[in-house]
C-alpha atoms as a PDB file:
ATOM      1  CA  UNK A   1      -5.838  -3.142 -19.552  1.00  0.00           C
ATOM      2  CA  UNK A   2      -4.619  -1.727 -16.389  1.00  0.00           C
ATOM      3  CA  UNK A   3      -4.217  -3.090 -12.912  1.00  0.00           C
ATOM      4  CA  UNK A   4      -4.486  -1.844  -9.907  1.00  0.00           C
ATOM      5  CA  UNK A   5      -3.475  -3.066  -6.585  1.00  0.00           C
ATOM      6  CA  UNK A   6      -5.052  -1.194  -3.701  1.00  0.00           C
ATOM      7  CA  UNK A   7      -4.210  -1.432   0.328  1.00  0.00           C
ATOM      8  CA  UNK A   8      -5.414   0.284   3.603  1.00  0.00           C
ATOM      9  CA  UNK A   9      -3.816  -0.269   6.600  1.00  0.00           C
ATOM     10  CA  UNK A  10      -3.158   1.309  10.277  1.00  0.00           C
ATOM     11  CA  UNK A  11      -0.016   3.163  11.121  1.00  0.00           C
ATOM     12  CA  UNK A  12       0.693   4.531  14.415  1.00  0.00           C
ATOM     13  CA  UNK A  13       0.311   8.509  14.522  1.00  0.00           C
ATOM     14  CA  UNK A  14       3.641   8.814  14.992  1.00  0.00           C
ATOM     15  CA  UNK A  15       5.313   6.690  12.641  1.00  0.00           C
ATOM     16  CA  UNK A  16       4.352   8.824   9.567  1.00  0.00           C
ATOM     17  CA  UNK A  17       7.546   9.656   8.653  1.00  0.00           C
ATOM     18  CA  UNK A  18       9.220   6.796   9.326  1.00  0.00           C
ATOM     19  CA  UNK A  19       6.426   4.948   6.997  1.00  0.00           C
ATOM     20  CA  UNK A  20       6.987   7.470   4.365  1.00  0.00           C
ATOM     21  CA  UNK A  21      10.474   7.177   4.031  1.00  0.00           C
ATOM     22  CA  UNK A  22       9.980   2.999   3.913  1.00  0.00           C
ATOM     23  CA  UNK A  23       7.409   3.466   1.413  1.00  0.00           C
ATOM     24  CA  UNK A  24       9.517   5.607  -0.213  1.00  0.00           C
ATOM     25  CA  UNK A  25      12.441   3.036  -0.212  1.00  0.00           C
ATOM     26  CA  UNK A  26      10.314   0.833  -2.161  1.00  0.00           C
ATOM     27  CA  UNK A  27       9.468   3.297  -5.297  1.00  0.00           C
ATOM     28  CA  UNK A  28      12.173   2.064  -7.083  1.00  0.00           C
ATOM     29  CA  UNK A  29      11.690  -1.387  -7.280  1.00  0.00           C
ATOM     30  CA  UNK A  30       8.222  -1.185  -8.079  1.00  0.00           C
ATOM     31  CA  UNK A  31       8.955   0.898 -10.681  1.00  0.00           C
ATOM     32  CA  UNK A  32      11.908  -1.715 -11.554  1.00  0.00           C
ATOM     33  CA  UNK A  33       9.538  -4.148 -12.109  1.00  0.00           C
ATOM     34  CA  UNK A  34       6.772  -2.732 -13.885  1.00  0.00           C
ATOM     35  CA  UNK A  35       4.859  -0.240 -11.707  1.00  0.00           C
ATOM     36  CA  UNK A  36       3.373   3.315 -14.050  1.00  0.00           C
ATOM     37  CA  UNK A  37       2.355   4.541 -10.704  1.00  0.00           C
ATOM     38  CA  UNK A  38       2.273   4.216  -6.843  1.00  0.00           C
ATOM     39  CA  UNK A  39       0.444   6.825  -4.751  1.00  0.00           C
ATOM     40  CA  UNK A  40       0.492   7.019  -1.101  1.00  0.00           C
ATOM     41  CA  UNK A  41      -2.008   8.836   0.894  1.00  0.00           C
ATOM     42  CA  UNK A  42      -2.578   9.483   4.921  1.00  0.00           C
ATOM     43  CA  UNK A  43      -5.748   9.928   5.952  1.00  0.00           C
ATOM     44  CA  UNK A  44      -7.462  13.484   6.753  1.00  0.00           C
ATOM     45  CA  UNK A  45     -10.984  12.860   6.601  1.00  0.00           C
ATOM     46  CA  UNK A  46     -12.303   9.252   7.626  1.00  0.00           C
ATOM     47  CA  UNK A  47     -16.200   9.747   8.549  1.00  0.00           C
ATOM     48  CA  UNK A  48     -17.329   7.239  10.812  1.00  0.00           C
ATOM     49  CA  UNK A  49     -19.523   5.108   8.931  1.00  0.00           C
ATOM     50  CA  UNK A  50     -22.937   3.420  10.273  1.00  0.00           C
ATOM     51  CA  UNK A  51     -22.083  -0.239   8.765  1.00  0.00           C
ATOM     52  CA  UNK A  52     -18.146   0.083   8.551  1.00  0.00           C
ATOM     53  CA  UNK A  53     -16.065   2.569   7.409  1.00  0.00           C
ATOM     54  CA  UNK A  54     -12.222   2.449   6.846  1.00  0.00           C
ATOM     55  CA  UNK A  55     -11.105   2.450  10.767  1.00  0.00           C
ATOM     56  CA  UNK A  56     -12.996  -0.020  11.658  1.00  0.00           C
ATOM     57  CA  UNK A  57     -12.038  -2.165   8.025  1.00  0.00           C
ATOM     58  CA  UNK A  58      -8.388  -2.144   9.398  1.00  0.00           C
ATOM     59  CA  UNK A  59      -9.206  -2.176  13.362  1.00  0.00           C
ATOM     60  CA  UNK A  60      -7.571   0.866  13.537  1.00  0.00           C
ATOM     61  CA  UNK A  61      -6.807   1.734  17.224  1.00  0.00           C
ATOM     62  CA  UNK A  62      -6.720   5.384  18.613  1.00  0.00           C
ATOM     63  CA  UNK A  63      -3.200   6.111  18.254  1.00  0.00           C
ATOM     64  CA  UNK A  64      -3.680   5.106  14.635  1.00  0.00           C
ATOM     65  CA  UNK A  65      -4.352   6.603  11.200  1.00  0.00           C
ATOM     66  CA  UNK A  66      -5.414   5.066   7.749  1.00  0.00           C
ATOM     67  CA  UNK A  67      -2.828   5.002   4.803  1.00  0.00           C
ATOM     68  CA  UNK A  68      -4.717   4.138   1.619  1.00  0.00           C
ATOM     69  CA  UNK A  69      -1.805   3.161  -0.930  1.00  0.00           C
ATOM     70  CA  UNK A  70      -2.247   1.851  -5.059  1.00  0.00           C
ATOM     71  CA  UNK A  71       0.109   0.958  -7.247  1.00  0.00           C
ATOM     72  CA  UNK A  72      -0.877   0.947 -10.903  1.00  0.00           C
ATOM     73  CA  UNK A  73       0.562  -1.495 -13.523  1.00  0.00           C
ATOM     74  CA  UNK A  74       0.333  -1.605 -17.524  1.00  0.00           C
ATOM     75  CA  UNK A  75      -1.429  -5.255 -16.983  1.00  0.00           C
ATOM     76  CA  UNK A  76      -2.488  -7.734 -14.295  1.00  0.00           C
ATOM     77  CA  UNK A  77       0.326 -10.380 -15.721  1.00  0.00           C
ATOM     78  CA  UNK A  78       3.086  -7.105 -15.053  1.00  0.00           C
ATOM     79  CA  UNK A  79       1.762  -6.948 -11.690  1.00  0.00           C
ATOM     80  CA  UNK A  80       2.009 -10.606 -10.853  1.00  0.00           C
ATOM     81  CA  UNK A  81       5.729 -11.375 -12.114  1.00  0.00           C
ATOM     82  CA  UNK A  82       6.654  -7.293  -9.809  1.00  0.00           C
ATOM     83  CA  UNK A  83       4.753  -9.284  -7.042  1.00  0.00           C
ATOM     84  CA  UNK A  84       6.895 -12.588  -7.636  1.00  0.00           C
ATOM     85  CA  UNK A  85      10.631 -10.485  -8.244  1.00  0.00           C
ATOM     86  CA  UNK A  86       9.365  -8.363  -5.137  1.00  0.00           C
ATOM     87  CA  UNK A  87       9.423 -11.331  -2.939  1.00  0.00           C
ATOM     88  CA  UNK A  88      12.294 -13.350  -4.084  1.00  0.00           C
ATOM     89  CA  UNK A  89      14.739 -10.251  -5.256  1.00  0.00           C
ATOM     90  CA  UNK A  90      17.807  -9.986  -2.697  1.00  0.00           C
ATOM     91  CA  UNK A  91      18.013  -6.408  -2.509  1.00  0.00           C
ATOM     92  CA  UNK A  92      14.892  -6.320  -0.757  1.00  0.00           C
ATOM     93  CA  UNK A  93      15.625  -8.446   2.390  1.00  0.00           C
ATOM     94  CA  UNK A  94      18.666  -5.983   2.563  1.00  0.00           C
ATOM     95  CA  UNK A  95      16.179  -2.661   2.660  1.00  0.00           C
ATOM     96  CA  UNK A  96      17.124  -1.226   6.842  1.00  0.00           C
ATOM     97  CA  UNK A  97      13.992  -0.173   9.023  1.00  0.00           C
ATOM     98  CA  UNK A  98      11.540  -1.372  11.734  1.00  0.00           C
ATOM     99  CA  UNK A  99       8.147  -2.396  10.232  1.00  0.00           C
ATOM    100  CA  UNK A 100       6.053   0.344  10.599  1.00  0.00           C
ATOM    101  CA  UNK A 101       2.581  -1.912  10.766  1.00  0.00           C
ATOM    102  CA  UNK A 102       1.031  -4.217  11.403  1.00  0.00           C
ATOM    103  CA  UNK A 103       0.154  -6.283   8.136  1.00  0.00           C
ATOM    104  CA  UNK A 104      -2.232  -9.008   9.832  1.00  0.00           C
ATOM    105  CA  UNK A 105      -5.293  -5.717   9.384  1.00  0.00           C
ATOM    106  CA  UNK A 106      -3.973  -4.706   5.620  1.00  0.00           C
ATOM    107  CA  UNK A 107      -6.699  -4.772   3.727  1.00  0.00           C
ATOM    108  CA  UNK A 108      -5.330  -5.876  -0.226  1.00  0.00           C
ATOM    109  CA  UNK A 109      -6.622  -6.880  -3.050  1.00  0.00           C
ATOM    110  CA  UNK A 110      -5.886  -6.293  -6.970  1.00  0.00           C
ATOM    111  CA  UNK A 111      -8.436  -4.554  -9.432  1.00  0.00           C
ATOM    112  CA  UNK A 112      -9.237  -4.476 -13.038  1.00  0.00           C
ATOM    113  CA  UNK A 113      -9.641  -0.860 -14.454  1.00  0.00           C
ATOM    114  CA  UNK A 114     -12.730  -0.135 -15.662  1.00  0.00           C
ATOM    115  CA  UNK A 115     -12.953   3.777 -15.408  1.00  0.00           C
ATOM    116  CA  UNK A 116     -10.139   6.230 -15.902  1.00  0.00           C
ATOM    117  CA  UNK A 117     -10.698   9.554 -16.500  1.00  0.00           C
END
């Protein structure tokens, strides 16, 4: 069955491209280790929401917009072992660039697929 891990986070306005091009950076090792797909996607239309609402999930300050990003895998075990080679694989640590936010308000979390259409 297929997994999905999702994230939201904050990026300053004007650190889009320099985001995309990290992001980008990564594509191959995800795919590497077992990724079918990773989508990246820069807010356009955020309502405000009464409760919460995806701003306010990441504490997303005014200079700041909302990158939702998934990456799919075959299976949650093929996700876990891309997770563990993603953290321990050398080639990584060696990847240039200034962190373009901050990952204390990422929002993560890994789903089971139960609709796909």
């Amino acid at each position: 069955m297929k997994y999905v891990d999702g994230f939201v986070i904050a990026v300053p306005a004007d650190k889009k491209e320099a985001y995309r091009a990290r992001a980008a950076e990564f594509i191959p090792f995800f795919k590497e280790f077992g990724a079918i797909r990773i989508v990246e996607c820069w807010a356009e239309d955020l309502p405000d929401g009464n409760v919460t609402d995806f701003r306010a999930a990441v504490k997303a300050e005014e200079h700041e917009e909302v990158v939702f990003r998934w990456i799919e895998y075959p299976s949650k075990a093929v996700r876990d072992s891309a997770n563990h080679k993603l953290m321990t694989d050398p080639r990584i640590r060696g990847l240039g660039g200034e962190k373009s936010f901050d990952g204390k308000r990422m929002l993560y979390g890994g789903f089971v697929t139960i609709l796909d259409e």
